[in-house]
Protein backbone atom coordinates (compact mmCIF):
# COMPACT_ATOMS: atom_id res chain seq x y z
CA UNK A 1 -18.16 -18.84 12.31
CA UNK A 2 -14.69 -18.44 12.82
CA UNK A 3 -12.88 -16.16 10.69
CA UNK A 4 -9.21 -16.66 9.44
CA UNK A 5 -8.07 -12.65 10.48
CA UNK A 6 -8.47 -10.05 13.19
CA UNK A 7 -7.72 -6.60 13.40
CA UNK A 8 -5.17 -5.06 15.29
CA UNK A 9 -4.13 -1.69 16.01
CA UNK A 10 -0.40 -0.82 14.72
CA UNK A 11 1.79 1.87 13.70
CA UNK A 12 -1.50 4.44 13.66
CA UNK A 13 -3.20 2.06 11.44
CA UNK A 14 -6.20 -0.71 12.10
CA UNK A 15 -4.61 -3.61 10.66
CA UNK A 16 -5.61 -7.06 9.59
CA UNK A 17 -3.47 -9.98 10.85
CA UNK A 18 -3.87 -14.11 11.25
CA UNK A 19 -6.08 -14.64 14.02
CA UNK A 20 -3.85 -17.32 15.08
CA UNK A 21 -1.24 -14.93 16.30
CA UNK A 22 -0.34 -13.80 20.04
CA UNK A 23 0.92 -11.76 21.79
CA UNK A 24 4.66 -11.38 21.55
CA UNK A 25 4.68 -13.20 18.09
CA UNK A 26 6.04 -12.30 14.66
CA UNK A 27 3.72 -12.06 12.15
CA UNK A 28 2.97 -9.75 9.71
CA UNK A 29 -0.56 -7.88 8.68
CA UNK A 30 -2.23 -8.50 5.45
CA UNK A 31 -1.06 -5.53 3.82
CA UNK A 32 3.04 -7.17 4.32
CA UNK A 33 3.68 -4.51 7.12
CA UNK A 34 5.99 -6.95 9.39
CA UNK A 35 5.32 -6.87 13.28
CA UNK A 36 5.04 -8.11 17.04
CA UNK A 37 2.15 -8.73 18.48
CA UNK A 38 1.79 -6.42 21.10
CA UNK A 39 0.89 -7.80 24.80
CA UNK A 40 -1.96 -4.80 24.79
CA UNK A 41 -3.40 -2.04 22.58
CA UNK A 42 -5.23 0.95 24.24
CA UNK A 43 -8.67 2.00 24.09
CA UNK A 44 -8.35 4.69 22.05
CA UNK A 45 -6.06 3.09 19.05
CA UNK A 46 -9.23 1.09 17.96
CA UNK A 47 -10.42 4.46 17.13
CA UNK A 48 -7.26 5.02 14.56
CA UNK A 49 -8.38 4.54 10.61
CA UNK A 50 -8.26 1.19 9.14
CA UNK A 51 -4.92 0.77 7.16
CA UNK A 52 -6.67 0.61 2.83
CA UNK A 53 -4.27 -2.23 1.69
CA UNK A 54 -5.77 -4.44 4.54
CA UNK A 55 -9.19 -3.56 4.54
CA UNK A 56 -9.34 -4.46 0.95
CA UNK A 57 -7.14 -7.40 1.00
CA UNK A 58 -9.90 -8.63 3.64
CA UNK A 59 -12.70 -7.74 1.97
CA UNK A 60 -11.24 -9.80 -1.33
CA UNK A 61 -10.37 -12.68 1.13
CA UNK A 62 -14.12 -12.54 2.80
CA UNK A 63 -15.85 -12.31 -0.83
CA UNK A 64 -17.31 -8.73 0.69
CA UNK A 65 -17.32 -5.87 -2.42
CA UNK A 66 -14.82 -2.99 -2.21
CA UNK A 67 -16.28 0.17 -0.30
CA UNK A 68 -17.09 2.51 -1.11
CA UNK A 69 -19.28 0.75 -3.60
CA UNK A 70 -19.01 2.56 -7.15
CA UNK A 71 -16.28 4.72 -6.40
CA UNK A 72 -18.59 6.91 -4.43
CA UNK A 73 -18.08 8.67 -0.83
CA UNK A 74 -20.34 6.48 1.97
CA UNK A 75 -23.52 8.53 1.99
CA UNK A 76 -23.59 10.26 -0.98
CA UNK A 77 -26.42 9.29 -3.37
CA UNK A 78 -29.19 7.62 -1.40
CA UNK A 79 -32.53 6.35 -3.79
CA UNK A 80 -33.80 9.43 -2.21
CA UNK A 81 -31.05 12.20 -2.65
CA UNK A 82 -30.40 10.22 -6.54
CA UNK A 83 -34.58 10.95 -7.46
CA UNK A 84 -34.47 14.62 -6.51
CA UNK A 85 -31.22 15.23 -7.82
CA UNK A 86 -32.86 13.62 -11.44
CA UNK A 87 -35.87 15.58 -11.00
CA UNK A 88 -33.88 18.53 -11.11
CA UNK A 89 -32.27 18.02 -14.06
């Protein structure tokens, strides 16, 4: 399956751009940041947190649900932590 977008790291950001796009090219990410492509991006930027406006303007694009789900932190209520929690109350 190809997919329409790819990330890229920019400006301290992981962001979403047209897959389409090389190196040297304007373009801009999905979140309306305007940019070149750069020729290269370091190891250690694909470690930098993924910019919010793309990541959700991908996930709405990819049919994927929001995350976190429910407004809650990743992690937080398992089945498991949720029971024991209710059995305490």
């Amino acid at each position: 399956m190809k997919r329409e977008f790819r990330w890229l790291p920019y400006e301290g950001r992981r962001h979403a751009v047209r897959a389409v796009l090389v190196a040297h090219e304007v373009g801009e990410t999905l979140c309306g940041v305007p940019l070149v492509v750069p020729a290269t991006s370091p190891y250690e930027r694909w470690c930098w947190p993924t910019c919010p406006g793309c990541d959700s303007a991908w996930r709405s694009h990819e049919g994927i649900p929001a995350f976190p789900r429910d407004g809650r932190a990743p992690g937080r209520y398992t089945p498991r932590r949720r029971q024991a929690r209710d059995q305490r109350t």
